[in-house]
PDB file of N, CA and C in Angstrom:
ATOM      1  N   UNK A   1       6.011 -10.156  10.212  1.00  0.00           N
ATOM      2  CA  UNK A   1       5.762  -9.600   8.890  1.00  0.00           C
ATOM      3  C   UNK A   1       5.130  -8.214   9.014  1.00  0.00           C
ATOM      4  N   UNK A   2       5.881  -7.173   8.176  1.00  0.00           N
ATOM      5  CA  UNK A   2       5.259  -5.792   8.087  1.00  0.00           C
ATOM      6  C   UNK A   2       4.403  -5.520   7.144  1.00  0.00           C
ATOM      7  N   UNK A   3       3.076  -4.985   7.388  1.00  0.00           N
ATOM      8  CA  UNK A   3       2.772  -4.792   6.118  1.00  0.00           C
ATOM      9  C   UNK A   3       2.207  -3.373   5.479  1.00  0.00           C
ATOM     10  N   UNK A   4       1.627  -3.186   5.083  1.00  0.00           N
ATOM     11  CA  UNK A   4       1.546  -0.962   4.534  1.00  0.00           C
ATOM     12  C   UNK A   4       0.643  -0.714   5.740  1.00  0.00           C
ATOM     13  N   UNK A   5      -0.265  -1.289   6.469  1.00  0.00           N
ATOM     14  CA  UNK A   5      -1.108  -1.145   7.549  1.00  0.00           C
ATOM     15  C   UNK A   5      -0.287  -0.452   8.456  1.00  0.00           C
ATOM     16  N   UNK A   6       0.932  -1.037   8.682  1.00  0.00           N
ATOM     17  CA  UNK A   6       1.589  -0.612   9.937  1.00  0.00           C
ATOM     18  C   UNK A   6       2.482   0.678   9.718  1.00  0.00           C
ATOM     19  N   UNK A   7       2.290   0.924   8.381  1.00  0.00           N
ATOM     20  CA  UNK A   7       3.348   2.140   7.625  1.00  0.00           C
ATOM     21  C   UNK A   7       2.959   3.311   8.569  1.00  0.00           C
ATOM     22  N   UNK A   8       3.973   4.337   8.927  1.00  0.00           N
ATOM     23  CA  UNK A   8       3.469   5.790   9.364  1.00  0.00           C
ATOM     24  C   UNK A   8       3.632   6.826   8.535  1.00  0.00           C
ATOM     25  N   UNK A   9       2.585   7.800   8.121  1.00  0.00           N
ATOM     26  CA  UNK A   9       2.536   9.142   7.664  1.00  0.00           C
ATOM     27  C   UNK A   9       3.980   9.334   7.257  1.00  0.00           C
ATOM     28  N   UNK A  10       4.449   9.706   6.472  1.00  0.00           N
ATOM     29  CA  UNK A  10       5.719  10.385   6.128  1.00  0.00           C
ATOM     30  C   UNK A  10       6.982   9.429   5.980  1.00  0.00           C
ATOM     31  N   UNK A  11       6.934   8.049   5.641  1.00  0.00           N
ATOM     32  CA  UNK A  11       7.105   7.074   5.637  1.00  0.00           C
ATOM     33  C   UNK A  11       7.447   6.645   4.517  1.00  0.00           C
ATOM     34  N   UNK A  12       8.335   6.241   3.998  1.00  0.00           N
ATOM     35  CA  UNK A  12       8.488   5.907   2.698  1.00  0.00           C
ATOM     36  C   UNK A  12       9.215   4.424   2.666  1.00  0.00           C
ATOM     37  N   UNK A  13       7.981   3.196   2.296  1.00  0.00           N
ATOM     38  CA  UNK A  13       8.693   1.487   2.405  1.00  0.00           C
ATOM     39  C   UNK A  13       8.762   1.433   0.848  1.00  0.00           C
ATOM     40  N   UNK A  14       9.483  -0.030   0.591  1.00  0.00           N
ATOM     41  CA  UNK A  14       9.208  -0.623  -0.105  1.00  0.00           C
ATOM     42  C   UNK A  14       8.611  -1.575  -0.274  1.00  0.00           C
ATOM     43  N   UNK A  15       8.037  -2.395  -1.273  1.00  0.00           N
ATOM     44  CA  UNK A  15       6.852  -3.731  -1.309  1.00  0.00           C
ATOM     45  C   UNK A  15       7.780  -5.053  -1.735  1.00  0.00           C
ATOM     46  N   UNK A  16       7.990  -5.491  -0.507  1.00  0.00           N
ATOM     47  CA  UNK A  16       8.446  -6.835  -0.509  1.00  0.00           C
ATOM     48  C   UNK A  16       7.892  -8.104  -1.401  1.00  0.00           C
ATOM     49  N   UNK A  17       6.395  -8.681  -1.243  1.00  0.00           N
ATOM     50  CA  UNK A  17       5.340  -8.985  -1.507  1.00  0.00           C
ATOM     51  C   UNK A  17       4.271  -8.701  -1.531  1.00  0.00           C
ATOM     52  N   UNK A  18       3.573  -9.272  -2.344  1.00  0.00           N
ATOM     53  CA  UNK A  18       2.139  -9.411  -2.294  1.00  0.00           C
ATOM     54  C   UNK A  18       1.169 -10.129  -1.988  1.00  0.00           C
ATOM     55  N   UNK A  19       0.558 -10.551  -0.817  1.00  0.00           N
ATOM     56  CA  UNK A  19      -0.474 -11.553  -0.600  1.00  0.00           C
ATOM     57  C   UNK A  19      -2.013 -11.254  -1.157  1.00  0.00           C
ATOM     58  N   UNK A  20      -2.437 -12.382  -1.031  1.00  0.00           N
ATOM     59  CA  UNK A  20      -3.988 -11.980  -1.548  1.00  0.00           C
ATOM     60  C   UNK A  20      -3.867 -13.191  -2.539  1.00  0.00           C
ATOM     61  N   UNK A  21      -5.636 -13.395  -2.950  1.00  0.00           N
ATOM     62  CA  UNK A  21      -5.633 -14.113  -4.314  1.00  0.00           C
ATOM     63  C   UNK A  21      -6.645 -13.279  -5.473  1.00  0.00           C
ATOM     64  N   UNK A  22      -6.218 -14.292  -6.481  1.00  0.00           N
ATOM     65  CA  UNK A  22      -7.069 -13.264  -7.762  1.00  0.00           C
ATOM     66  C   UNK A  22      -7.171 -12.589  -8.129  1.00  0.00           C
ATOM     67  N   UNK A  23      -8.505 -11.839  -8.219  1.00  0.00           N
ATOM     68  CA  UNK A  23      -9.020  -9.881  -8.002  1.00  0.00           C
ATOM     69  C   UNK A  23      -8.192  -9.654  -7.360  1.00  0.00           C
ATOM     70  N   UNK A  24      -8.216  -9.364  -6.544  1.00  0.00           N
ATOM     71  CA  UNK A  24      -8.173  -8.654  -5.399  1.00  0.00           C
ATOM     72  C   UNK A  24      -6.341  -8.148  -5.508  1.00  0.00           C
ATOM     73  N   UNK A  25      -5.467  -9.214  -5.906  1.00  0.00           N
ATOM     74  CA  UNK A  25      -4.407  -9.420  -5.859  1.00  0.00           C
ATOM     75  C   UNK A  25      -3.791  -8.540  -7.560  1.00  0.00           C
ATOM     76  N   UNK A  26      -4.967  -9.186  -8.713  1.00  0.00           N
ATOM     77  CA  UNK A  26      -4.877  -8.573 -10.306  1.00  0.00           C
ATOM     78  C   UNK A  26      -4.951  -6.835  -9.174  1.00  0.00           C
ATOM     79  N   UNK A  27      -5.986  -6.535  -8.624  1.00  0.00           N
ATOM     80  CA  UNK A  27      -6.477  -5.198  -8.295  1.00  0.00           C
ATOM     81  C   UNK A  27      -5.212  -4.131  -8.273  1.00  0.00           C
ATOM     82  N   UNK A  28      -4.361  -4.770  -6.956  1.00  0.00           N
ATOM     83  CA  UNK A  28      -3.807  -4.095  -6.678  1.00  0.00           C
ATOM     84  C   UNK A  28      -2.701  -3.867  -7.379  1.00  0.00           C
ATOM     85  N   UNK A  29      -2.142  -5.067  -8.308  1.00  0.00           N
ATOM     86  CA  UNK A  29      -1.100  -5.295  -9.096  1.00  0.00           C
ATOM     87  C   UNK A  29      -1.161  -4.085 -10.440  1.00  0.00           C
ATOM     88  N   UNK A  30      -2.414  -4.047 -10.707  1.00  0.00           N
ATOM     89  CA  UNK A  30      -3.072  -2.650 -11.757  1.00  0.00           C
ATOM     90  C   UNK A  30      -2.675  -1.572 -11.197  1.00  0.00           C
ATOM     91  N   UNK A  31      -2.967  -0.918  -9.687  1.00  0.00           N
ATOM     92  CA  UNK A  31      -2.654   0.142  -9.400  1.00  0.00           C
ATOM     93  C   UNK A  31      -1.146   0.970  -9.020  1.00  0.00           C
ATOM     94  N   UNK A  32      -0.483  -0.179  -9.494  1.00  0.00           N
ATOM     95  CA  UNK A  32       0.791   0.153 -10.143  1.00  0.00           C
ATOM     96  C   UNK A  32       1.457  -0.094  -8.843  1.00  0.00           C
ATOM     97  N   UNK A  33       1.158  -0.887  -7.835  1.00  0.00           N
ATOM     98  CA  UNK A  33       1.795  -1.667  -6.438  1.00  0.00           C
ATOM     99  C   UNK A  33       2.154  -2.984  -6.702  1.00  0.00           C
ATOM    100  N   UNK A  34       3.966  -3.170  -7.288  1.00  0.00           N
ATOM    101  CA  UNK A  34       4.609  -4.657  -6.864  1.00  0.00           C
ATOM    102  C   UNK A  34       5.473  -4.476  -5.917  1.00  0.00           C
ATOM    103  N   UNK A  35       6.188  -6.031  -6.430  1.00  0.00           N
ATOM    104  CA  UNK A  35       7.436  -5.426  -5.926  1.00  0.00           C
ATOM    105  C   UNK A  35       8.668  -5.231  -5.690  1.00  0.00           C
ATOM    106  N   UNK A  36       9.409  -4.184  -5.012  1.00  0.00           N
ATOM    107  CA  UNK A  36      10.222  -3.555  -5.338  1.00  0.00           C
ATOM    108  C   UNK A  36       9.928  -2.168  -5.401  1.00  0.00           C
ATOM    109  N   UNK A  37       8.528  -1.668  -5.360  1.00  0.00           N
ATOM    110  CA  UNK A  37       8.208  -0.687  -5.710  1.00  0.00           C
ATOM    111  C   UNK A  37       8.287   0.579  -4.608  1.00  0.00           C
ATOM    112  N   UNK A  38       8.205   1.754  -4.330  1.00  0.00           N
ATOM    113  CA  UNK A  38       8.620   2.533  -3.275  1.00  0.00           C
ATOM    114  C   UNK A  38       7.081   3.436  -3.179  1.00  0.00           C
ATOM    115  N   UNK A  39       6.534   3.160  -1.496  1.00  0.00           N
ATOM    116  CA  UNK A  39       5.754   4.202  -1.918  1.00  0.00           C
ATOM    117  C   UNK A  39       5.584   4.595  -0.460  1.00  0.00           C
ATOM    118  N   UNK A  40       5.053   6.290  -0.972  1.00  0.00           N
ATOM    119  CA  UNK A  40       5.506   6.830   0.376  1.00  0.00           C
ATOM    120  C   UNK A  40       3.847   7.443   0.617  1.00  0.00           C
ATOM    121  N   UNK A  41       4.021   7.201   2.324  1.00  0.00           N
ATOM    122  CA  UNK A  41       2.749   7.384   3.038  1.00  0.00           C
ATOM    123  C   UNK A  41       2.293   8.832   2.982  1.00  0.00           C
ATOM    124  N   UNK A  42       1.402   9.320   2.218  1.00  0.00           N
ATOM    125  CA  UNK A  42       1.261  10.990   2.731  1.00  0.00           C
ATOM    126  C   UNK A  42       0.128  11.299   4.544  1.00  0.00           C
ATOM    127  N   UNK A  43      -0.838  10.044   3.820  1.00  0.00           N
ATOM    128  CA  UNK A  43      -1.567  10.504   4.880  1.00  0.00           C
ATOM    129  C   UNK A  43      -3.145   9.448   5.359  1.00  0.00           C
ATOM    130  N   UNK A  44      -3.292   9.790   6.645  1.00  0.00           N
ATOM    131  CA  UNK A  44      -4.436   8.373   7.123  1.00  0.00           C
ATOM    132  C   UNK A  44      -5.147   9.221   7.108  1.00  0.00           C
ATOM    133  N   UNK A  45      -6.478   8.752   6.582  1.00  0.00           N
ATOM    134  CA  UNK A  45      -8.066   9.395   7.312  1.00  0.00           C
ATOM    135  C   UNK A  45      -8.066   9.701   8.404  1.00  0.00           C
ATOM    136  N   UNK A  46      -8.467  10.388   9.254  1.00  0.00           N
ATOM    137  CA  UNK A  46      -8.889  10.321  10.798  1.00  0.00           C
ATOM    138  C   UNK A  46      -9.236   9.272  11.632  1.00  0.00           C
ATOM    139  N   UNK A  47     -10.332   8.236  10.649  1.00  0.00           N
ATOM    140  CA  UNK A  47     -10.579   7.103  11.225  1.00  0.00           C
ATOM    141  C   UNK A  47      -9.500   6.041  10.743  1.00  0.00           C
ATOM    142  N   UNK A  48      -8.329   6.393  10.079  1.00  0.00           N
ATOM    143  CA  UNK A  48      -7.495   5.341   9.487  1.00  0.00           C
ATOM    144  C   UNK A  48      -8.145   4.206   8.469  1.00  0.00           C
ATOM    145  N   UNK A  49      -8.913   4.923   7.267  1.00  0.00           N
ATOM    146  CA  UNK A  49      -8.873   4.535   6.541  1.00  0.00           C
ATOM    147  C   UNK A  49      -9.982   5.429   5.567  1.00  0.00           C
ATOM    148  N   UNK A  50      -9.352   5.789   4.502  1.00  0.00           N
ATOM    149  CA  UNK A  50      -8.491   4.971   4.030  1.00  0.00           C
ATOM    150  C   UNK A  50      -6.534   5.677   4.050  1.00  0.00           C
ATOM    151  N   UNK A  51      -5.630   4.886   3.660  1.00  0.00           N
ATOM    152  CA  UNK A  51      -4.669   5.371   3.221  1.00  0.00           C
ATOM    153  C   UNK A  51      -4.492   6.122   2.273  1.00  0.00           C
ATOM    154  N   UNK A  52      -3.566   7.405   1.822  1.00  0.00           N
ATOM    155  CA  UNK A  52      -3.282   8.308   0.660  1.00  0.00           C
ATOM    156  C   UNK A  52      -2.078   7.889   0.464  1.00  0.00           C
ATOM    157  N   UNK A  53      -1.382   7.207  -0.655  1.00  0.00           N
ATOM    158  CA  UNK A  53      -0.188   6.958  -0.806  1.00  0.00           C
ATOM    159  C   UNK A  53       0.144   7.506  -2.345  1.00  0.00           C
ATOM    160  N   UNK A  54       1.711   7.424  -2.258  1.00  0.00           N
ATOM    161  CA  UNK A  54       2.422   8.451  -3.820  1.00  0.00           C
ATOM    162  C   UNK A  54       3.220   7.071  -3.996  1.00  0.00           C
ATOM    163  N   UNK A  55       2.399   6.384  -5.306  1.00  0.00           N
ATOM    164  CA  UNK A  55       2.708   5.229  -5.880  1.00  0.00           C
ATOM    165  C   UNK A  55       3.624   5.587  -7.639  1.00  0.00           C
ATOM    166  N   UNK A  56       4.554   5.505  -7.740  1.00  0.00           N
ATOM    167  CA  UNK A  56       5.158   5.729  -9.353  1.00  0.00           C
ATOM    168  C   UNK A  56       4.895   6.990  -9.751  1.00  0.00           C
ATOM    169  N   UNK A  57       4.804   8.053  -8.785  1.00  0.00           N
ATOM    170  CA  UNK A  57       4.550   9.402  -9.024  1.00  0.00           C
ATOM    171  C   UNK A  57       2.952   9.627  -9.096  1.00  0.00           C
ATOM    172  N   UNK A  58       2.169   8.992  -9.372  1.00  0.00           N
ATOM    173  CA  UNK A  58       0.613   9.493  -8.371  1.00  0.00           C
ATOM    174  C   UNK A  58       0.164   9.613  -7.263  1.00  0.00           C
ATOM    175  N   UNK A  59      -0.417   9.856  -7.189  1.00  0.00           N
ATOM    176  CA  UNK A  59      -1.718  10.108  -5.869  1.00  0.00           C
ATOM    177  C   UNK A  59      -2.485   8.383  -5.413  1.00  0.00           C
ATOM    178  N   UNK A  60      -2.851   8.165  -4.762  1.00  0.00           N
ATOM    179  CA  UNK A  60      -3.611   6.613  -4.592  1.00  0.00           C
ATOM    180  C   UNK A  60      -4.029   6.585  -3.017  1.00  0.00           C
ATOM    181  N   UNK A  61      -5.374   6.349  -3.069  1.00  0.00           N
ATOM    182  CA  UNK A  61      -6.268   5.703  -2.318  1.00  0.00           C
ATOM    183  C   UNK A  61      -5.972   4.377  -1.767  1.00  0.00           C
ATOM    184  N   UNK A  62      -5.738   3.540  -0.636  1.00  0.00           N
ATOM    185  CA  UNK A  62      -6.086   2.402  -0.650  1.00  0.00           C
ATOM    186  C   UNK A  62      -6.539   2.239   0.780  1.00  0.00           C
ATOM    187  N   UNK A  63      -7.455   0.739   0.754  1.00  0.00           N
ATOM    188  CA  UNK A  63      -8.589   0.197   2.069  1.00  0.00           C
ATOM    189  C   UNK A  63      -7.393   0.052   2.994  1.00  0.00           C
ATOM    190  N   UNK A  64      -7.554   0.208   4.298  1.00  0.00           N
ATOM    191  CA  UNK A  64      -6.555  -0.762   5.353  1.00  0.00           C
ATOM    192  C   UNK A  64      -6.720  -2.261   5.189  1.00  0.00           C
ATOM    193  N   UNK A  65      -8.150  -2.754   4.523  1.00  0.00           N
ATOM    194  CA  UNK A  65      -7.869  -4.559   4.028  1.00  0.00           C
ATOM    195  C   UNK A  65      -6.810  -4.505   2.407  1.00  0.00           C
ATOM    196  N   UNK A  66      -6.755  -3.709   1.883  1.00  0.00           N
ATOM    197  CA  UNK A  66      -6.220  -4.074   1.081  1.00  0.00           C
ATOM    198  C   UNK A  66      -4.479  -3.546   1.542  1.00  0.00           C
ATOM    199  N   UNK A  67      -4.132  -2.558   2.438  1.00  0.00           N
ATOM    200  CA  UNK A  67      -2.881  -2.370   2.763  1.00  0.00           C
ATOM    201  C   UNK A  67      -2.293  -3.636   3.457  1.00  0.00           C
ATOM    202  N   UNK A  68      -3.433  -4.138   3.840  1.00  0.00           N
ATOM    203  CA  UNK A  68      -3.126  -5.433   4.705  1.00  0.00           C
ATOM    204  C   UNK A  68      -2.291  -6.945   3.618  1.00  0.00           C
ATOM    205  N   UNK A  69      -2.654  -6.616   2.608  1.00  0.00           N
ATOM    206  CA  UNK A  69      -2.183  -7.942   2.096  1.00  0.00           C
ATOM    207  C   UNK A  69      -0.782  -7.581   1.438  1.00  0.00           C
ATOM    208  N   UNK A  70      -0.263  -6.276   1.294  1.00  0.00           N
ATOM    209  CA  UNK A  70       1.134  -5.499   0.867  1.00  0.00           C
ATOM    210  C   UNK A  70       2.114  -5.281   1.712  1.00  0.00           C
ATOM    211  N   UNK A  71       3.263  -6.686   1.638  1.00  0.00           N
ATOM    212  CA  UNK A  71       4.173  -6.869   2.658  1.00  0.00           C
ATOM    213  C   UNK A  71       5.525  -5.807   2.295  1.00  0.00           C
ATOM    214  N   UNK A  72       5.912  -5.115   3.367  1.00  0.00           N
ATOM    215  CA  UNK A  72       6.806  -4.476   2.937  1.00  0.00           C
ATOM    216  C   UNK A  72       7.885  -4.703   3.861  1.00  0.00           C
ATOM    217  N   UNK A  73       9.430  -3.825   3.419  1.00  0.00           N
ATOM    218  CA  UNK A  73      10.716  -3.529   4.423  1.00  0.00           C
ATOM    219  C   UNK A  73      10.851  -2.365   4.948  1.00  0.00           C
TER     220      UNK A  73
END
């Protein structure tokens, strides 16, 4: 299983699933990440984390625990 963790810079997946429960899962589902959805990697922190991703035409932040539960192809 792949998931946005393993995504590289310049990278553009799509979101297969979603793991997680609850929050955490409502969280990410708000920030406009299902799926089907396409989003492309701009860029890692230095320390790899957090992620910068271009979600439905924004800008977006996300944790490497939370890239972790966003299964993609």
């Amino acid at each position: 299983m792949k998931t946005l963790k393993d995504a590289k810079v310049g990278q553009t997946v799509t979101v297969a699933r979603l793991h997680g429960e609850g929050p955490v899962k409502r969280r990410i589902m708000d920030m406009g990440i299902t799926k089907g959805v396409e989003i492309y990697v701009r860029k890692v922190a230095p320390l790899g984390d957090p992620m910068e991703l271009n979600v439905r035409g924004y800008e977006l932040s996300v944790r490497k625990a939370d890239a972790e539960m966003i299964e993609i192809v």
